[in-house]
N, C-alpha and C. Protein backbone atom coordinates (compact mmCIF):
# COMPACT_ATOMS: atom_id res chain seq x y z
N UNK A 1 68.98 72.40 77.18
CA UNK A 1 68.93 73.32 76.06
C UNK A 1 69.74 72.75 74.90
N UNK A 2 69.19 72.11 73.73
CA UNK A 2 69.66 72.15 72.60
C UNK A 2 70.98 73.00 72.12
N UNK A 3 71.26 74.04 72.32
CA UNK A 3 72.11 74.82 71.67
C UNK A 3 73.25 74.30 72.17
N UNK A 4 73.38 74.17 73.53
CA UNK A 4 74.57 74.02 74.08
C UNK A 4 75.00 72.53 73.56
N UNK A 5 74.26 71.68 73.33
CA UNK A 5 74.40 70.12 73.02
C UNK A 5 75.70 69.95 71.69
N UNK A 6 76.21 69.01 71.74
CA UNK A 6 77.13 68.47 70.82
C UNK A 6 76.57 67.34 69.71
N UNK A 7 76.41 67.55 69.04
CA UNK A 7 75.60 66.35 67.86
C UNK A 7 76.82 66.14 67.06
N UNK A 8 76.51 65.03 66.41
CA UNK A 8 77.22 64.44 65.54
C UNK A 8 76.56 64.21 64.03
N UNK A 9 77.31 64.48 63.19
CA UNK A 9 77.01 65.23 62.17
C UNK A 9 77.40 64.20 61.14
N UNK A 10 77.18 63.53 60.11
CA UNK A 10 77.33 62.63 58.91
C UNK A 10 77.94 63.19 58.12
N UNK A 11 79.44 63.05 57.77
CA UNK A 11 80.07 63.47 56.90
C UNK A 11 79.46 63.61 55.41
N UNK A 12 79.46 65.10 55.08
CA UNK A 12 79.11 65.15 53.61
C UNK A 12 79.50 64.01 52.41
N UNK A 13 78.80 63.64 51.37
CA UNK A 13 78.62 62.75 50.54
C UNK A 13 78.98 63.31 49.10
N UNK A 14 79.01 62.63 48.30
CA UNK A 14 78.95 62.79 46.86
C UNK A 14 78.28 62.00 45.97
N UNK A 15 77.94 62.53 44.63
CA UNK A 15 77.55 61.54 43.45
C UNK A 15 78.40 61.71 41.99
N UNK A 16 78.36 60.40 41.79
CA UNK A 16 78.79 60.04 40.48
C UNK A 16 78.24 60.21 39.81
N UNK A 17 77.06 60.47 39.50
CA UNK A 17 75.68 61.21 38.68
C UNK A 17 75.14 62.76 39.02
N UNK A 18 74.98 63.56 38.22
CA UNK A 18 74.63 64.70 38.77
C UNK A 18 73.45 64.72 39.63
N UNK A 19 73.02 65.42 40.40
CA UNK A 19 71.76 65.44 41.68
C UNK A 19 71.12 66.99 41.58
N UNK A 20 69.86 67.06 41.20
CA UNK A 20 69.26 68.26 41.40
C UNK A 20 68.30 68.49 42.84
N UNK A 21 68.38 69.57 43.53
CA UNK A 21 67.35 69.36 44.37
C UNK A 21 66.42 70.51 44.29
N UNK A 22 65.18 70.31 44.96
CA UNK A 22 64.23 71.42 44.75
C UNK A 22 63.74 72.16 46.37
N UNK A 23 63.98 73.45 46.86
CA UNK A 23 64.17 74.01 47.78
C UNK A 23 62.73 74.15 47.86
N UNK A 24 61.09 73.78 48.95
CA UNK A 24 60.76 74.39 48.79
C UNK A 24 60.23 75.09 50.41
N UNK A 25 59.94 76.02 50.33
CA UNK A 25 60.12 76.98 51.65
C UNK A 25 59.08 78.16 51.39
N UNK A 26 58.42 78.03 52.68
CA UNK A 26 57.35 79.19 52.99
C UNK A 26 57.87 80.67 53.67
N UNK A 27 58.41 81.54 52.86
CA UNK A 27 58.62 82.78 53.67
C UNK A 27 57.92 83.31 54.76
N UNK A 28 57.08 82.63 55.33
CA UNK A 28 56.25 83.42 56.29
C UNK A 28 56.92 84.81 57.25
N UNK A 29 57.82 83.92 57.48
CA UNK A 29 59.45 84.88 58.88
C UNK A 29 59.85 84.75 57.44
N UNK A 30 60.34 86.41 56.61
CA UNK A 30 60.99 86.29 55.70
C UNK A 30 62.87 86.01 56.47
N UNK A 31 63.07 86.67 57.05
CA UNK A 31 64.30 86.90 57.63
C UNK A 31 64.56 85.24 58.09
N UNK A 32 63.60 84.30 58.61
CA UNK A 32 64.24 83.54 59.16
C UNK A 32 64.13 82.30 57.87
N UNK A 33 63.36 82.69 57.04
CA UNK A 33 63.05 81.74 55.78
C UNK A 33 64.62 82.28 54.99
N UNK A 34 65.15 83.48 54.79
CA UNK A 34 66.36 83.92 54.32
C UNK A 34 67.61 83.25 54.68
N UNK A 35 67.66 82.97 56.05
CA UNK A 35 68.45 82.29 56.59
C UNK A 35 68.89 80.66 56.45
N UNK A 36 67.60 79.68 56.78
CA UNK A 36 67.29 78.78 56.43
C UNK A 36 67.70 77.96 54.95
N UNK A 37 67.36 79.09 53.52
CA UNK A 37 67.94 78.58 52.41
C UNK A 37 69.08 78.85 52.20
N UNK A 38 69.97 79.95 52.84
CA UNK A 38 71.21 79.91 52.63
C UNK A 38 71.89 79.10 52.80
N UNK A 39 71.65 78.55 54.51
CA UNK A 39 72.15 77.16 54.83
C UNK A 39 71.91 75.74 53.80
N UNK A 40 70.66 75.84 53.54
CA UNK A 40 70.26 74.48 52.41
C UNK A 40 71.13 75.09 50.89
N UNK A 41 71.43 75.72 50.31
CA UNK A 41 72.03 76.30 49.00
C UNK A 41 73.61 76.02 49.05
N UNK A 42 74.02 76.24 50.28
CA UNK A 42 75.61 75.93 50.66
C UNK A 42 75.53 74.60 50.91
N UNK A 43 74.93 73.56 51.63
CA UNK A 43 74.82 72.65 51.60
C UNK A 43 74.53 71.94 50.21
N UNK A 44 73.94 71.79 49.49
CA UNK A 44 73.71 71.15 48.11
C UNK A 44 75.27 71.40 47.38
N UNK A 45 75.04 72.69 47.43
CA UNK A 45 76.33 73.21 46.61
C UNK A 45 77.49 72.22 47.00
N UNK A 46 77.58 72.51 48.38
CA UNK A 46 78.97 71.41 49.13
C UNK A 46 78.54 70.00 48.41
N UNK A 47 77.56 69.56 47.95
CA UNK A 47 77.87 67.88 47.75
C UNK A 47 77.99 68.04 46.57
N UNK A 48 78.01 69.54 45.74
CA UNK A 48 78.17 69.69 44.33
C UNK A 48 77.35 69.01 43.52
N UNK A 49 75.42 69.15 44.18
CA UNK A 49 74.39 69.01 43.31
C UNK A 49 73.95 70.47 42.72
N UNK A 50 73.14 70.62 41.87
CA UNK A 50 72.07 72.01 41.85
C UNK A 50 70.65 71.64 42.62
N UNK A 51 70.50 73.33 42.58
CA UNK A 51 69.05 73.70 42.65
C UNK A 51 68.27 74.15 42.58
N UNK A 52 66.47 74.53 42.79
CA UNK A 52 65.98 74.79 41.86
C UNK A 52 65.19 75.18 43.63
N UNK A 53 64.53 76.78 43.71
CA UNK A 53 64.00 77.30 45.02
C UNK A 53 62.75 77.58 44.65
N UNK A 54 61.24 77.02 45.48
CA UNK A 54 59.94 78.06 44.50
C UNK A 54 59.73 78.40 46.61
N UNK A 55 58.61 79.18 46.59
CA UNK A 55 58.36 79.80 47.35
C UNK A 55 56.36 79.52 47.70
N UNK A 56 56.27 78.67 48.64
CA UNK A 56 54.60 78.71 48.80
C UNK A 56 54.26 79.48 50.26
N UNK A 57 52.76 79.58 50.41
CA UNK A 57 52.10 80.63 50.89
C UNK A 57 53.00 80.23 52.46
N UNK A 58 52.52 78.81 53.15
CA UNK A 58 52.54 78.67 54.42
C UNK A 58 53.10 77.65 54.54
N UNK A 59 53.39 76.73 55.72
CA UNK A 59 54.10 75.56 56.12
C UNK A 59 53.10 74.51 55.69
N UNK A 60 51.77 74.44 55.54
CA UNK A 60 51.44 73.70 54.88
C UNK A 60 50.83 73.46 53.74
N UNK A 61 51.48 74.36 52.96
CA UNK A 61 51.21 73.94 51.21
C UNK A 61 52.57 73.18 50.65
N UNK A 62 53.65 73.84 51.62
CA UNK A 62 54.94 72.56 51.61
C UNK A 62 54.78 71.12 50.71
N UNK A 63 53.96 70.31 51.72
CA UNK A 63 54.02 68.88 51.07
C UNK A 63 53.34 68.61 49.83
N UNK A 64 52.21 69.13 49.54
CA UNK A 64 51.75 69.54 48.18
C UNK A 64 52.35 70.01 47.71
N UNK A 65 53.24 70.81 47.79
CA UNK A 65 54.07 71.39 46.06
C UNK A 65 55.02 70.52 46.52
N UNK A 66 55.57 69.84 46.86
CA UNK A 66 56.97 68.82 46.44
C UNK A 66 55.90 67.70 45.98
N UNK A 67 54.85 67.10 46.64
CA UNK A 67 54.38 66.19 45.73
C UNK A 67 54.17 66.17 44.36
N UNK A 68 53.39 67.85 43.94
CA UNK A 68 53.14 68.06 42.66
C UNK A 68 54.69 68.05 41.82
N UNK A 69 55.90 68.66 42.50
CA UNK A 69 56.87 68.68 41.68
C UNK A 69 57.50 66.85 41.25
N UNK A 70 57.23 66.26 42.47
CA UNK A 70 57.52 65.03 41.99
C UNK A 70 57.34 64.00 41.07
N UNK A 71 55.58 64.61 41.01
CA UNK A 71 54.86 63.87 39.68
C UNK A 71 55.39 64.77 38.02
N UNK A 72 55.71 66.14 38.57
CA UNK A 72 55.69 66.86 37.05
C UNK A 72 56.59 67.03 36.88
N UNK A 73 58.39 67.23 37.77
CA UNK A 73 59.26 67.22 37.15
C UNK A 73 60.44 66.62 37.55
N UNK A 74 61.86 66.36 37.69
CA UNK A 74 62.41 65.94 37.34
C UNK A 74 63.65 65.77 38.95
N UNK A 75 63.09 66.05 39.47
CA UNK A 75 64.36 66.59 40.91
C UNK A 75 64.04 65.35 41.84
N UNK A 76 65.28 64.96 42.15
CA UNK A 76 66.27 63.81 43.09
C UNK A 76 65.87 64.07 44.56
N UNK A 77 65.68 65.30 44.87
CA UNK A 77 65.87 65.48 46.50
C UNK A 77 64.65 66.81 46.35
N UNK A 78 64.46 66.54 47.94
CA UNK A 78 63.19 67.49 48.25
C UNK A 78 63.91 68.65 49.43
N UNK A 79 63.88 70.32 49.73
CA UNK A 79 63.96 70.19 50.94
C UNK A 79 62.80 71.38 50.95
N UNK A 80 62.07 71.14 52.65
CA UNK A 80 61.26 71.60 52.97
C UNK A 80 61.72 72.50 53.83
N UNK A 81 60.88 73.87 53.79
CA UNK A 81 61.88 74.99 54.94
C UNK A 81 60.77 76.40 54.45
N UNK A 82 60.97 76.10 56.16
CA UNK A 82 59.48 77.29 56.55
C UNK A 82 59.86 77.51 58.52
N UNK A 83 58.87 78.17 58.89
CA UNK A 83 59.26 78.01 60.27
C UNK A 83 57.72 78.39 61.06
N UNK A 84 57.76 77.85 62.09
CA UNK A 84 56.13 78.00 62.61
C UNK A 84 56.02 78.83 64.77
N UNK A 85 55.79 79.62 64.31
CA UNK A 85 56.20 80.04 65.87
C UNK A 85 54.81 80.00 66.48
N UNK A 86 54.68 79.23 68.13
CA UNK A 86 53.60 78.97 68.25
C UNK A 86 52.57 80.49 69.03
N UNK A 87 51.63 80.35 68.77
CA UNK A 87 51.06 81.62 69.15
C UNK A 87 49.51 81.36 69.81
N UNK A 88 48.64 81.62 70.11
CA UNK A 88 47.60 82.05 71.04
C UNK A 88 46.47 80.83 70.54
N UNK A 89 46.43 80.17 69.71
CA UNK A 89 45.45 79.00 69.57
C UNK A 89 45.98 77.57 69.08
N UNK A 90 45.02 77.20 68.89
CA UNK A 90 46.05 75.32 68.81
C UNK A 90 46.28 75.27 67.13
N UNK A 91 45.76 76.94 66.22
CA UNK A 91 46.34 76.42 64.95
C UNK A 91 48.11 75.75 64.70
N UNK A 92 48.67 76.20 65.93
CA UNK A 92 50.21 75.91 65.69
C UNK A 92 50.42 74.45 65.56
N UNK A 93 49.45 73.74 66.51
CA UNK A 93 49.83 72.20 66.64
C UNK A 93 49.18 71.97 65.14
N UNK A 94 48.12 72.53 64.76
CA UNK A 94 47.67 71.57 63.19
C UNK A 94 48.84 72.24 62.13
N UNK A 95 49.45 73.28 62.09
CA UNK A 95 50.19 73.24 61.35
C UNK A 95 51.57 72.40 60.99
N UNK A 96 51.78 72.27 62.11
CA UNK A 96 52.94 71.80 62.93
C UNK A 96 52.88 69.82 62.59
N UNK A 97 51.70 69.57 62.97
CA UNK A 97 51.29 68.20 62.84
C UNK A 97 51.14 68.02 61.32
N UNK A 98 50.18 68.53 60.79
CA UNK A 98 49.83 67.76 59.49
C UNK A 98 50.61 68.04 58.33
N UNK A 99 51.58 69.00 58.51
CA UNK A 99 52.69 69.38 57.36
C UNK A 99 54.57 68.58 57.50
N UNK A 100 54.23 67.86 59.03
CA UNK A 100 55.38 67.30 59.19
C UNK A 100 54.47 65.91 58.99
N UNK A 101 53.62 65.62 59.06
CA UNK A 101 52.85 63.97 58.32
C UNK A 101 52.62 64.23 57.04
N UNK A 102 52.86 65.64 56.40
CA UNK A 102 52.51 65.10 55.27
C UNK A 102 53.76 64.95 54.31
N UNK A 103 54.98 65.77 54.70
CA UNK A 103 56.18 65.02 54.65
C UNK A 103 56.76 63.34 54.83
N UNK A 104 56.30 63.17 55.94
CA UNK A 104 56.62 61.76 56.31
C UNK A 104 55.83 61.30 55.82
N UNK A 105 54.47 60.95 55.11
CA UNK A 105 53.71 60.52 54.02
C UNK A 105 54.81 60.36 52.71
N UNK A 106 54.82 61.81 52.66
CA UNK A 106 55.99 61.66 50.99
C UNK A 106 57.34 60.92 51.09
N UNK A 107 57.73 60.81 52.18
CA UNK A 107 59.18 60.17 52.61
C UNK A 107 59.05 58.68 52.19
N UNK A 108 57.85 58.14 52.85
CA UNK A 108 57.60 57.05 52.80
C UNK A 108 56.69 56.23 51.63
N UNK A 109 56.72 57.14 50.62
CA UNK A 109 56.57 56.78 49.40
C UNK A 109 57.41 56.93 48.07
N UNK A 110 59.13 57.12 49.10
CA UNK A 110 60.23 56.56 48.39
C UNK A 110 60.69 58.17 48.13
N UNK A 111 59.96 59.48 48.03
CA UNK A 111 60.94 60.54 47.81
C UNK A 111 61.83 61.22 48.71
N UNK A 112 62.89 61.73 48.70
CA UNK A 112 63.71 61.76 49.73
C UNK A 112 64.05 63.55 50.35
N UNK A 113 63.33 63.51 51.41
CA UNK A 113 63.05 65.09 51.95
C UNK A 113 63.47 64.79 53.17
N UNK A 114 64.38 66.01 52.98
CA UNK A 114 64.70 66.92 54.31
C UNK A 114 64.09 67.68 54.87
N UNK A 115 62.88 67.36 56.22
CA UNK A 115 62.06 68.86 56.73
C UNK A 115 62.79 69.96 57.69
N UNK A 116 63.09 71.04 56.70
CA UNK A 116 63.79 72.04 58.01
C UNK A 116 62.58 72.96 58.20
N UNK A 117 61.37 72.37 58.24
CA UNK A 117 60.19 73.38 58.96
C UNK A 117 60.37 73.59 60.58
N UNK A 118 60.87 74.54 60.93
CA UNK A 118 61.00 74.67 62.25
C UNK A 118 59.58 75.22 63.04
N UNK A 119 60.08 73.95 64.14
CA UNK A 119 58.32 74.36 64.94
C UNK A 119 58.78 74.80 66.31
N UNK A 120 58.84 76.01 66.68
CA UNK A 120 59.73 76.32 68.19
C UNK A 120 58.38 77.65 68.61
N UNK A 121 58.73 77.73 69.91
CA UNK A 121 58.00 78.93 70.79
C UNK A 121 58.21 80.30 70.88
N UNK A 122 59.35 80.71 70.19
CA UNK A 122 59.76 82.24 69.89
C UNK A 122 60.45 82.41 68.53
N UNK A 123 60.79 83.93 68.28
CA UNK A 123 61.07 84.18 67.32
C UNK A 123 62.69 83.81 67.41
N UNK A 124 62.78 84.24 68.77
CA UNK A 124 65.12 83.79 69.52
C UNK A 124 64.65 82.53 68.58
N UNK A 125 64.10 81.98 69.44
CA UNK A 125 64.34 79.83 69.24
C UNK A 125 64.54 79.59 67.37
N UNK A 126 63.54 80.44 66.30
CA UNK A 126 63.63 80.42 65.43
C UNK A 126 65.12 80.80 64.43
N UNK A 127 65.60 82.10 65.18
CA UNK A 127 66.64 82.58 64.50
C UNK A 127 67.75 81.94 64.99
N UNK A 128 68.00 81.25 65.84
CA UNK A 128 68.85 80.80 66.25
C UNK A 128 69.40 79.33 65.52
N UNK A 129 68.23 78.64 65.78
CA UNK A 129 68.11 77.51 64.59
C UNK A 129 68.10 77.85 63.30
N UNK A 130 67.76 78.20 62.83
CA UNK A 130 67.81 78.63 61.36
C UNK A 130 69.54 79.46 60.88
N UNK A 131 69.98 80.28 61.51
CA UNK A 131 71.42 81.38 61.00
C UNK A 131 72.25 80.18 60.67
N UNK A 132 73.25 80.26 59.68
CA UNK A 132 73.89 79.24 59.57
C UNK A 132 75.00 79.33 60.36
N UNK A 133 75.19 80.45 61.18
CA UNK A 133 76.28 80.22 62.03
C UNK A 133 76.14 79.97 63.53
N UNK A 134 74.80 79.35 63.49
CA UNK A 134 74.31 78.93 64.69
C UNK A 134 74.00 77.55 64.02
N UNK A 135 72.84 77.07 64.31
CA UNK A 135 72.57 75.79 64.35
C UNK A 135 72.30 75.03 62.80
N UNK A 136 71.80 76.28 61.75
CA UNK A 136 71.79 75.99 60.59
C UNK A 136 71.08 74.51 60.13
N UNK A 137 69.65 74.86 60.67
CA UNK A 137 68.60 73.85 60.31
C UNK A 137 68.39 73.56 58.76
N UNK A 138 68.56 74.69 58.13
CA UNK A 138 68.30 74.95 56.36
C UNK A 138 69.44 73.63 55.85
N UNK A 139 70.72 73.74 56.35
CA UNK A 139 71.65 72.61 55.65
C UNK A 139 71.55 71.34 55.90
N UNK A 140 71.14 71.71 57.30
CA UNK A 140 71.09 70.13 57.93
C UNK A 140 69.60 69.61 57.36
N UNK A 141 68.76 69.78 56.84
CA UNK A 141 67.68 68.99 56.05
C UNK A 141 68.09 69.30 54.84
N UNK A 142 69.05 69.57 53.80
CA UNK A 142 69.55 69.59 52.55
C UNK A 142 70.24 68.19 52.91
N UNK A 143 71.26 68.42 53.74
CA UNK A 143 72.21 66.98 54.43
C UNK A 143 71.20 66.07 54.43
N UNK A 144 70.67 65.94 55.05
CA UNK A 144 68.91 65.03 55.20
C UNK A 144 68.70 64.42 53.28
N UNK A 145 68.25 65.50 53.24
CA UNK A 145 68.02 65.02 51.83
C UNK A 145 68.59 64.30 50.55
N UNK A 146 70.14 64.84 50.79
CA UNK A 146 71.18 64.32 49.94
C UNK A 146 71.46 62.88 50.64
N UNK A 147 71.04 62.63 51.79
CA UNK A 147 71.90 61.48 52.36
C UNK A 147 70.89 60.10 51.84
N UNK A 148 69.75 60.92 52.03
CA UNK A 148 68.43 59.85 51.62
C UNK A 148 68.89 59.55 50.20
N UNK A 149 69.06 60.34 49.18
CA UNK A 149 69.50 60.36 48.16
C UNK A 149 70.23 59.51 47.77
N UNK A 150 71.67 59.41 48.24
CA UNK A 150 72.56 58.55 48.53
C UNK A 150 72.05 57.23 48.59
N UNK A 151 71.65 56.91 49.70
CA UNK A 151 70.72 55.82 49.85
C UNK A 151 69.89 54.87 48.84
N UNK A 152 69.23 55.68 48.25
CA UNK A 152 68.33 55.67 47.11
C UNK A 152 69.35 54.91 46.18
N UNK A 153 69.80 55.69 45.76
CA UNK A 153 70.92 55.43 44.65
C UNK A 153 71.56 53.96 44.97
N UNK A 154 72.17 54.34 45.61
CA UNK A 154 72.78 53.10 46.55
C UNK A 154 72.24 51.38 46.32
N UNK A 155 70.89 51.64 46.52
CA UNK A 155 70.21 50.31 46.72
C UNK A 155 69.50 50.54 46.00
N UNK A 156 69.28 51.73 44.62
CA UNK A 156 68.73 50.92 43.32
C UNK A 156 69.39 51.06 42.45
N UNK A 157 71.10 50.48 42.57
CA UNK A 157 71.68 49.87 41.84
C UNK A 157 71.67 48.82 41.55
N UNK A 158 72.09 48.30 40.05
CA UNK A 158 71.81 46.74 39.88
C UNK A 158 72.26 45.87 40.87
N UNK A 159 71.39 44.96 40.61
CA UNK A 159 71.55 43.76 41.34
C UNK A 159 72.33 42.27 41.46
N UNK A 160 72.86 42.46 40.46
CA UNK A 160 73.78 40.98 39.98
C UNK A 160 74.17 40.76 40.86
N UNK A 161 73.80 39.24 40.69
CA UNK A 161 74.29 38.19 42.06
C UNK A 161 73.85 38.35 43.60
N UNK A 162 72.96 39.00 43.21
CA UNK A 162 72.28 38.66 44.74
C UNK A 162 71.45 38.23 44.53
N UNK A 163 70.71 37.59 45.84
CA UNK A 163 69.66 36.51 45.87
C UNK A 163 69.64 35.42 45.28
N UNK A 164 68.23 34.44 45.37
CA UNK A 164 68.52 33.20 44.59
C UNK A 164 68.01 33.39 43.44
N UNK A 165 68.67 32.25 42.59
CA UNK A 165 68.35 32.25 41.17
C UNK A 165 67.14 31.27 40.29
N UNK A 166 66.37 31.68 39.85
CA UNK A 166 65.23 30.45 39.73
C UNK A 166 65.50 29.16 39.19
N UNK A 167 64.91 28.13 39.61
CA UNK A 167 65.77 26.93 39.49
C UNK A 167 65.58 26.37 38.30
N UNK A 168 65.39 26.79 36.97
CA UNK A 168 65.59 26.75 36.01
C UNK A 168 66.64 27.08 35.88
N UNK A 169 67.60 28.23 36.06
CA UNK A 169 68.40 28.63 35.57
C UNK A 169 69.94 28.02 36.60
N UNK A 170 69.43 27.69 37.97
CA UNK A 170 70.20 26.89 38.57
C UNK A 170 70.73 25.38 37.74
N UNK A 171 69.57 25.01 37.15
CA UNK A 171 69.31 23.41 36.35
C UNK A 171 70.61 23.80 35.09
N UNK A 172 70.43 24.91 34.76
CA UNK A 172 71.34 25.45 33.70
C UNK A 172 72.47 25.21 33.65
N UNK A 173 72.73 25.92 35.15
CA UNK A 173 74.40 26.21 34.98
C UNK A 173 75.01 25.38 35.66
N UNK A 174 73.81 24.35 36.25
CA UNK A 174 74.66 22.71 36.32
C UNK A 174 74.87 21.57 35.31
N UNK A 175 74.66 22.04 34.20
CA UNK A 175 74.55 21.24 32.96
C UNK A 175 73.12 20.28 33.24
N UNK A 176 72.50 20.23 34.10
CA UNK A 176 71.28 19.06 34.07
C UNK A 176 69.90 19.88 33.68
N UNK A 177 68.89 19.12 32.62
CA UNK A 177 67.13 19.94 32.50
C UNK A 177 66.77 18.82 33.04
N UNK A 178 65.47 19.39 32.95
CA UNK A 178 64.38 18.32 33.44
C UNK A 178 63.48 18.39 32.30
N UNK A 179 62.46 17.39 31.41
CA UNK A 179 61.80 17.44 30.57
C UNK A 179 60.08 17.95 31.40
């Protein structure tokens, strides 16, 4: 059982640049979607970014509106947060499947999301994960997000002096050309 488990947790981060992030989350379980952004809102807050919350229908209109926000406006970090409880046909696995690929689609085209879409078998398993004084899935994919962030930043800072230099400019700064 998960709950009882001990994880280890990545010390919160900061930026030297301000960081906006954009919350976005399917109320479906309003109560457990309530929960969820509190945790992600205290979390941002703690790395002392802002943010900006919209609200879509289901768990999978998710990756479509962070894509669309990515192309139209202006936000650093993504987090995703919805919750999917499985029920009487296999819609749970397509929800479940193609809204956490279509995240990892967007991940891997450089934007940096945290998915706290929770995919569990009851409504317990949901609230439990989600309260922030339980397992607090909502922060821990804000954490997710800011850390990618970090990252980002990180390694697209300039570059001086790394790598090699074209050998023209090697020829240079040995005093020798070649005609």
């Amino acid at each position: 059982m998960a709950a009882a488990e001990q994880h280890y947790i990545l010390p919160r981060g900061s930026f030297d640049k301000p960081a906006k992030a954009l919350i976005v989350v399917s109320p479906y379980y309003k109560d457990i979607a309530d929960e969820l952004i509190a945790g992600a809102r205290a979390e941002i807050e703690g790395w002392g970014a802002t943010h900006d919350l919209i609200e879509v229908p289901g768990a999978l209109e998710i990756p479509t509106a962070i894509a669309m926000a990515a192309r139209m406006s202006n936000y650093d970090a993504f987090v995703a947060l919805g919750c999917v409880i499985r029920g009487e046909t296999t819609h749970y696995e397509t929800v479940c499947n193609d809204s956490s690929r279509g995240l990892t689609l967007l991940g891997l085209q450089g934007l940096c999301i945290g998915n706290g879409i929770l995919t569990v078998e009851t409504r317990e398993q949901a609230l439990v994960r989600a309260r922030v004084a339980d397992q607090n899935k909502g922060g821990g994919a804000a954490a997710a997000a800011l850390h990618l962030l970090a990252l980002s930043r990180k390694w697209g800072a300039p570059r001086e002096g790394v790598g090699f230099r074209p050998s023209d400019e090697v020829q240079i700064a040995s005093g020798t050309t070649t005609a």
